[in-house]
Protein backbone atom coordinates (compact mmCIF):
# COMPACT_ATOMS: atom_id res chain seq x y z
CA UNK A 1 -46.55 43.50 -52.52
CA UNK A 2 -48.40 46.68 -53.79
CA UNK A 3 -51.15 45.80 -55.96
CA UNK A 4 -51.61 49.93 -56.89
CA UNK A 5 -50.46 51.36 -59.71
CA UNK A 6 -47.68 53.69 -59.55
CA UNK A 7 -49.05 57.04 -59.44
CA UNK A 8 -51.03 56.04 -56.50
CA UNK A 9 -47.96 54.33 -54.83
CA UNK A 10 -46.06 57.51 -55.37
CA UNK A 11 -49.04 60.25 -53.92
CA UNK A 12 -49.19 58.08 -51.36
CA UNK A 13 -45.43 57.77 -50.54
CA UNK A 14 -45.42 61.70 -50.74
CA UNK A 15 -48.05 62.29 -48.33
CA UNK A 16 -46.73 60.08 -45.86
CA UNK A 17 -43.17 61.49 -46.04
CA UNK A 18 -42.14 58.25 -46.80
CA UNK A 19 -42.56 56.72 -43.10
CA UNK A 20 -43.89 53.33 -41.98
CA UNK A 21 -47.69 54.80 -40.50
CA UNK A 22 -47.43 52.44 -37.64
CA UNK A 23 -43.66 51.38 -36.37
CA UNK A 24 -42.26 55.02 -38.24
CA UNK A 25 -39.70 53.44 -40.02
CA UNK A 26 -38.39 55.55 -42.75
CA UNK A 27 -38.26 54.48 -46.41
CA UNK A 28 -35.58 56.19 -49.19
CA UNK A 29 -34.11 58.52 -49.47
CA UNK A 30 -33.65 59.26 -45.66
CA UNK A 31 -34.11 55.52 -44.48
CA UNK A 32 -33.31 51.94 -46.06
CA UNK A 33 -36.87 50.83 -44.98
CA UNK A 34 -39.18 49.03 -48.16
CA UNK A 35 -42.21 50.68 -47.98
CA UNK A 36 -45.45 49.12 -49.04
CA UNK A 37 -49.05 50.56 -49.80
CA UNK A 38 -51.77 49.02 -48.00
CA UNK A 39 -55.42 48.25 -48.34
CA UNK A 40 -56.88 49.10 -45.08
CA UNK A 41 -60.32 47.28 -46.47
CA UNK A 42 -60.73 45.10 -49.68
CA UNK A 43 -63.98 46.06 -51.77
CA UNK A 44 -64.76 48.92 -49.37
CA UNK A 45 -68.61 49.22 -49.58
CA UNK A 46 -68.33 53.72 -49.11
CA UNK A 47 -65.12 54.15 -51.90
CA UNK A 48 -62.85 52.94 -54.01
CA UNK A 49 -60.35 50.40 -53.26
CA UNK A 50 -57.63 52.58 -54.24
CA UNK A 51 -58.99 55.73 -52.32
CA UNK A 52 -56.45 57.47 -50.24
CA UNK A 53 -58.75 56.91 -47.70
CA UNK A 54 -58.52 53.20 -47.87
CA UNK A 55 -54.91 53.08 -48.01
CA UNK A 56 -51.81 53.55 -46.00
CA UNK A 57 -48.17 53.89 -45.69
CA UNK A 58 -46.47 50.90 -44.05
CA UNK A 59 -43.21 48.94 -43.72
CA UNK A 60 -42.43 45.33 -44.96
CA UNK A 61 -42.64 43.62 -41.69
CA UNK A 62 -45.89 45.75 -40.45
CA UNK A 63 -48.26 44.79 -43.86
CA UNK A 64 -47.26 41.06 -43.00
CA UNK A 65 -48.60 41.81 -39.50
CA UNK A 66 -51.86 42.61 -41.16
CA UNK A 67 -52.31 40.17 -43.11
CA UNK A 68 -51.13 37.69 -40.96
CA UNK A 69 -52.23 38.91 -37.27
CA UNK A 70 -53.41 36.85 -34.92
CA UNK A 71 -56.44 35.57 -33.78
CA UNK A 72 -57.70 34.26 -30.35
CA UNK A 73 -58.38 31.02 -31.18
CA UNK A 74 -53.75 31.48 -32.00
CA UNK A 75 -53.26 31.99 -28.22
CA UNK A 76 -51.78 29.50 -26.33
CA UNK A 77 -54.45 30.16 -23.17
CA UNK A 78 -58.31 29.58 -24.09
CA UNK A 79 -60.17 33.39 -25.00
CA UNK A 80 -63.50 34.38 -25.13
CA UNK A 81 -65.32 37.17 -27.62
CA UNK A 82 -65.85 38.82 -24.49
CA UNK A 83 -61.62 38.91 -23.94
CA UNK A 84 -61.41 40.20 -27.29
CA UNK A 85 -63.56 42.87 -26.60
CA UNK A 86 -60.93 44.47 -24.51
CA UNK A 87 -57.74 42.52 -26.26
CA UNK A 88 -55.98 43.31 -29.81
CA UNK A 89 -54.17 41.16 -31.84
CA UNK A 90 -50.59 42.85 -30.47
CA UNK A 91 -52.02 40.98 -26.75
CA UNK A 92 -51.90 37.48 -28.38
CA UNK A 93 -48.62 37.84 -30.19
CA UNK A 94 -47.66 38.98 -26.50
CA UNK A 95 -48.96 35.58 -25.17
CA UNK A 96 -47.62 33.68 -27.78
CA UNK A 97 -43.99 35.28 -26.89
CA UNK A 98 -44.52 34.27 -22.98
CA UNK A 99 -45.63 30.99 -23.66
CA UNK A 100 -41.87 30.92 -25.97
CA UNK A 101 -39.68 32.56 -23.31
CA UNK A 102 -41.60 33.12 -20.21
CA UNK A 103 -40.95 34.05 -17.14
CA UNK A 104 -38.83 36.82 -18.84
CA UNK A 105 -38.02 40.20 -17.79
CA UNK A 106 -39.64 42.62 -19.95
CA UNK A 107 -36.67 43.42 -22.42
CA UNK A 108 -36.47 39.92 -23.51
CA UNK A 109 -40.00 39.82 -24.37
CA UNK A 110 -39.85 43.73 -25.88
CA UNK A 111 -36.88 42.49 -28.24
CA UNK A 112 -39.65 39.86 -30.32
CA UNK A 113 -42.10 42.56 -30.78
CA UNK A 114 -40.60 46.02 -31.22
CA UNK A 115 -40.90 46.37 -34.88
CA UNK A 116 -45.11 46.65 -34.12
CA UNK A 117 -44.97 48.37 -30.35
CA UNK A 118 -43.14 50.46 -28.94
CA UNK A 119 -41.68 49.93 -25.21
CA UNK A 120 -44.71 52.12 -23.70
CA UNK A 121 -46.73 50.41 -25.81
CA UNK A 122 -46.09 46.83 -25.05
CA UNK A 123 -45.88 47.47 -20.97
CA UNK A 124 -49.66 49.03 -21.30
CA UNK A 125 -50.46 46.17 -23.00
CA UNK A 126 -48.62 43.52 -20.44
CA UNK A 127 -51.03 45.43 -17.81
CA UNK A 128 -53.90 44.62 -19.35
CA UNK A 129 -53.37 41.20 -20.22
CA UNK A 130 -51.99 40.91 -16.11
CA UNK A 131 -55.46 42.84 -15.41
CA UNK A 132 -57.88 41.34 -17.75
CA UNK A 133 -59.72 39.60 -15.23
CA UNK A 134 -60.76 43.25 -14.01
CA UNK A 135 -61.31 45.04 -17.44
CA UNK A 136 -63.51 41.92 -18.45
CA UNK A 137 -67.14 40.85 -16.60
CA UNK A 138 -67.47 36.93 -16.16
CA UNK A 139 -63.84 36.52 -16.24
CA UNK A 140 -62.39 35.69 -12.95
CA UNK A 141 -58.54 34.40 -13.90
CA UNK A 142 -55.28 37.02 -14.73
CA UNK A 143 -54.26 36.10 -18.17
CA UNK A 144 -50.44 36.98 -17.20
CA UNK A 145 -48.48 38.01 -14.02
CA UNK A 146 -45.32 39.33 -13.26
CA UNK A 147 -42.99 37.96 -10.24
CA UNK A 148 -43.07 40.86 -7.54
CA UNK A 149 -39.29 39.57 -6.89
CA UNK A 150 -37.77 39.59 -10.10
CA UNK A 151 -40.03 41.26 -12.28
CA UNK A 152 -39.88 38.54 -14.81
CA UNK A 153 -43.73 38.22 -16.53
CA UNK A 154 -45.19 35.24 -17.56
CA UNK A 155 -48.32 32.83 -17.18
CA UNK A 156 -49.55 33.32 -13.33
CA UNK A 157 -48.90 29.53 -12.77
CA UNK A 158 -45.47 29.90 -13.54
CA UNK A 159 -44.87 33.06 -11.06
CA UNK A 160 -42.74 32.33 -8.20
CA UNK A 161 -44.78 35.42 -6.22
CA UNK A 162 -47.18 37.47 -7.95
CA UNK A 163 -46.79 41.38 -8.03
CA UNK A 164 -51.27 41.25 -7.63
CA UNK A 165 -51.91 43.20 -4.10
CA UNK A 166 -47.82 43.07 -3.50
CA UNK A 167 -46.98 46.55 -1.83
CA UNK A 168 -43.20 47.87 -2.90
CA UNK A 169 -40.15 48.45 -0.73
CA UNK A 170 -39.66 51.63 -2.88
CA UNK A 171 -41.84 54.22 -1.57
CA UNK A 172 -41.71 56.09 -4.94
CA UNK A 173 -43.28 52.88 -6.65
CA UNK A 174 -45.60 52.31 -3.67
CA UNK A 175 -46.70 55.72 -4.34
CA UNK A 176 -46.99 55.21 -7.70
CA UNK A 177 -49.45 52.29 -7.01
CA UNK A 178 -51.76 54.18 -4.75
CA UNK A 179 -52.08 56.81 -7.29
CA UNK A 180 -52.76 54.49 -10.09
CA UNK A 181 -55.24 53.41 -7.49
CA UNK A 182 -57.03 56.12 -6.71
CA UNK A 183 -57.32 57.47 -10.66
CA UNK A 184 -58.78 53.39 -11.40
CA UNK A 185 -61.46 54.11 -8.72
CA UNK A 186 -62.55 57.95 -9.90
CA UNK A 187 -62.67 56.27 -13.49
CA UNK A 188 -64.63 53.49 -12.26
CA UNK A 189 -66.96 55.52 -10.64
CA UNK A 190 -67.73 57.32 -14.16
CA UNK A 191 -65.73 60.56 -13.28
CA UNK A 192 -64.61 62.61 -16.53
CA UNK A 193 -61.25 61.55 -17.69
CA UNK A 194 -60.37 64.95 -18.06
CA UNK A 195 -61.49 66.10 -14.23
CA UNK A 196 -59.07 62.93 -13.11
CA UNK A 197 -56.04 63.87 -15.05
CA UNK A 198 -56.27 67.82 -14.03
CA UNK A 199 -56.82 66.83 -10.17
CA UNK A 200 -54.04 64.30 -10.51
CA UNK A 201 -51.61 66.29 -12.52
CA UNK A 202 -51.05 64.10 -15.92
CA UNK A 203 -52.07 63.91 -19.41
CA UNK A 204 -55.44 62.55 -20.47
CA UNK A 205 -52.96 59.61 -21.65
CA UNK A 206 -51.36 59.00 -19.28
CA UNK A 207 -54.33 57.96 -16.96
CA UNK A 208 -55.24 54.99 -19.37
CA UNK A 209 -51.56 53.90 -18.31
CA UNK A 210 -53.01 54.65 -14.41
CA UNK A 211 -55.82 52.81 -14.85
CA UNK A 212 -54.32 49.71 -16.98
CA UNK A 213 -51.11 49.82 -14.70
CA UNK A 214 -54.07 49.80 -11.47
CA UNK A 215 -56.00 47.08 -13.03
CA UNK A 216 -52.78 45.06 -13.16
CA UNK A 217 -51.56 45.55 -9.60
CA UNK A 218 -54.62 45.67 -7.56
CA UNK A 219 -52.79 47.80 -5.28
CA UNK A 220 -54.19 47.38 -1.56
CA UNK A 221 -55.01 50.80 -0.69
CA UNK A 222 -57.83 49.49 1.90
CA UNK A 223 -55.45 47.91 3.86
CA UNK A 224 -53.41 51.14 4.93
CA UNK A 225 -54.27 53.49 8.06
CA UNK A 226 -53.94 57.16 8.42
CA UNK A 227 -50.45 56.33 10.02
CA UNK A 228 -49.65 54.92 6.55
CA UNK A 229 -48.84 51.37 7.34
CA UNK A 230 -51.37 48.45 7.23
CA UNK A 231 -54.16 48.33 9.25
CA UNK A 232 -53.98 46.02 12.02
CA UNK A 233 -52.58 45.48 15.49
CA UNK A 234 -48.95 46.48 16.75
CA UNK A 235 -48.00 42.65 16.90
CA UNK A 236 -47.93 42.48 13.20
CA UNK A 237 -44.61 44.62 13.20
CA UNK A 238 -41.59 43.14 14.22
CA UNK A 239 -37.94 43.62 14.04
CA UNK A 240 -35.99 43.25 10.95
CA UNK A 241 -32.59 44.10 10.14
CA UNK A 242 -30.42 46.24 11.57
CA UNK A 243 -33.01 47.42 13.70
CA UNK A 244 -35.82 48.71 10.95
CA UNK A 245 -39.11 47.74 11.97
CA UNK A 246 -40.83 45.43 9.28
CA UNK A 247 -44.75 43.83 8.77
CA UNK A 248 -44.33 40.10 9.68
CA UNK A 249 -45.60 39.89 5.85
CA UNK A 250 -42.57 41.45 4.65
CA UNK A 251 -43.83 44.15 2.96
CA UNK A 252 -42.75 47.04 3.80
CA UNK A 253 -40.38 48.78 6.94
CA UNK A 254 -42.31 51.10 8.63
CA UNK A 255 -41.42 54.75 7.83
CA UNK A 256 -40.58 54.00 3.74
CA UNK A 257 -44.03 54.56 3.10
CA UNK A 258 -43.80 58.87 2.62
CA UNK A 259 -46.39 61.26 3.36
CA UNK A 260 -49.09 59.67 4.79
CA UNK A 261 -51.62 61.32 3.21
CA UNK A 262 -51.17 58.89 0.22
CA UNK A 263 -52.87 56.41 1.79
CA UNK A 264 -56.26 58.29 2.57
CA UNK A 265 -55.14 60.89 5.10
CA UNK A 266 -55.20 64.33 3.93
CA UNK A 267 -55.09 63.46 -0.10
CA UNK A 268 -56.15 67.00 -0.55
CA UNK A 269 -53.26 68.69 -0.24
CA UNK A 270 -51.19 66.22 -2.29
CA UNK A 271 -53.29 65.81 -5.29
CA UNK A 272 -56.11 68.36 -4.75
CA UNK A 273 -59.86 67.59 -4.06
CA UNK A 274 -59.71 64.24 -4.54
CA UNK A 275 -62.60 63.58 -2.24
CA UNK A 276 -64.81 65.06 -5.50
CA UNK A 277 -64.01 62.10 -7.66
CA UNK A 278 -64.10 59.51 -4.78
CA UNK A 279 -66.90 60.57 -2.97
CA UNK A 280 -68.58 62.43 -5.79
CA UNK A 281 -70.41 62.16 -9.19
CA UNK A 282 -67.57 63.16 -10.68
CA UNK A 283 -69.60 65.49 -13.01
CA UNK A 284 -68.03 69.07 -13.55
């Protein structure tokens, strides 16, 4: 309930056109959403409690989120401060929903939490959680996985075969992978964020989703050669159906893999000088 009076409540309403700040849902007239006002802090030490700056726009089911969000110590796996460093509440609701329905594919775990995230939202955070155990020093265990099969995610112990180091049939994916890949390893090395999104081509955004999506999938780009198939003798290739040559690890037929320069060839003429943020300080 709003506990400010109703000049405030209507300013505030006003300014806000009358959306939900964090999920957008509209309130009257345009939208049947009830709209609350919320404290962002209570007894602010720098203003007043009922500063505009201390208050915001939100939607029935998003102020119960805040006042009722979850903690680590509500997450059905064991989390450290140091977890939490790189985790938000939104990660253990998304825990709490696997340890409910899991393994699910991801629209039946998107369905329990759309009002707070949006479908971007909620796969960047399924890669972290998947890649925590990379985004986090001392930790050495995923926190979820997803089956490289069905694509259902859930706790790693309950993954049939994890998607961590799998290499796709579908070369546009497996491109996909060593690209996130190689934009985790330039940001790794300290190389501006900004450098790595105009050599690669995408937003400044977008390479958090690289680099959370990377973290995630551990994509083996070490393990290709510059003929863009695994490195490693012939013998490891054998003959799969209808004639397509396969890796006796079933990865990937020979040939689906694109141009090879994906895989540490000639990345130059694909994605630029790359060799600057791999190589490189990465300073401008």
């Amino acid at each position: 309930m709003d506990t400010v009076d109703a000049g405030t409540r209507a300013v505030m309403l006003r300014d806000r056109g009358n959306r939900c700040q964090w999920c957008a849902l509209r309130g009257p007239p345009r939208g049947d959403a009830a709209l609350h006002v919320h404290h962002i802090e209570r007894e602010p030490s720098d203003v007043a409690e009922d500063d505009p700056v201390n208050l915001a726009v939100t939607c029935r089911a998003c102020h119960n989120w805040f006042h009722h969000r979850p903690t680590r110590l509500d997450a059905p796996v064991e989390l450290t401060e140091a977890d939490m460093r790189v985790l938000l509440p939104h990660d253990v609701l998304l825990l709490k929903v696997l340890d409910e329905v899991g393994p699910a594919p991801f629209r039946d775990v998107f369905v329990r939490v759309k009002v707070l995230l949006s479908e971007t939202a909620v796969r960047e955070r399924l890669w972290v959680l998947m890649g925590v155990d990379r985004l986090v020093a001392g930790r050495d265990e995923q926190l979820v996985d997803q089956d490289a099969k069905t694509g259902a995610w859930g706790f790693p112990e309950d993954v049939a075969e994890s998607a961590r180091g799998y290499v796709p049939g579908d070369r546009a994916l497996a491109l996909q992978r060593a690209e996130d890949e190689l934009v985790r390893r330039a940001l790794d090395r300290g190389c501006d964020r900004e450098l790595v999104a105009s050599v690669f081509g995408v937003t400044r955004r977008n390479t958090f989703h690289k680099q959370y999506r990377a973290s995630a999938y551990a994509f083996p780009l070490d393990e290709f050669d510059r003929g863009g198939r695994p490195a490693g003798s012939d013998d490891e290739v054998s003959e799969g159906e209808d004639g397509v040559p396969v890796w006796n690890d079933g990865a990937v037929p020979d040939g689906d893999l694109g141009r090879v320069e994906t895989w540490g060839g000639e990345p130059d003429e694909m994605y630029g000088d790359v060799s600057e943020l791999l190589n490189g300080d990465g300073s401008e």
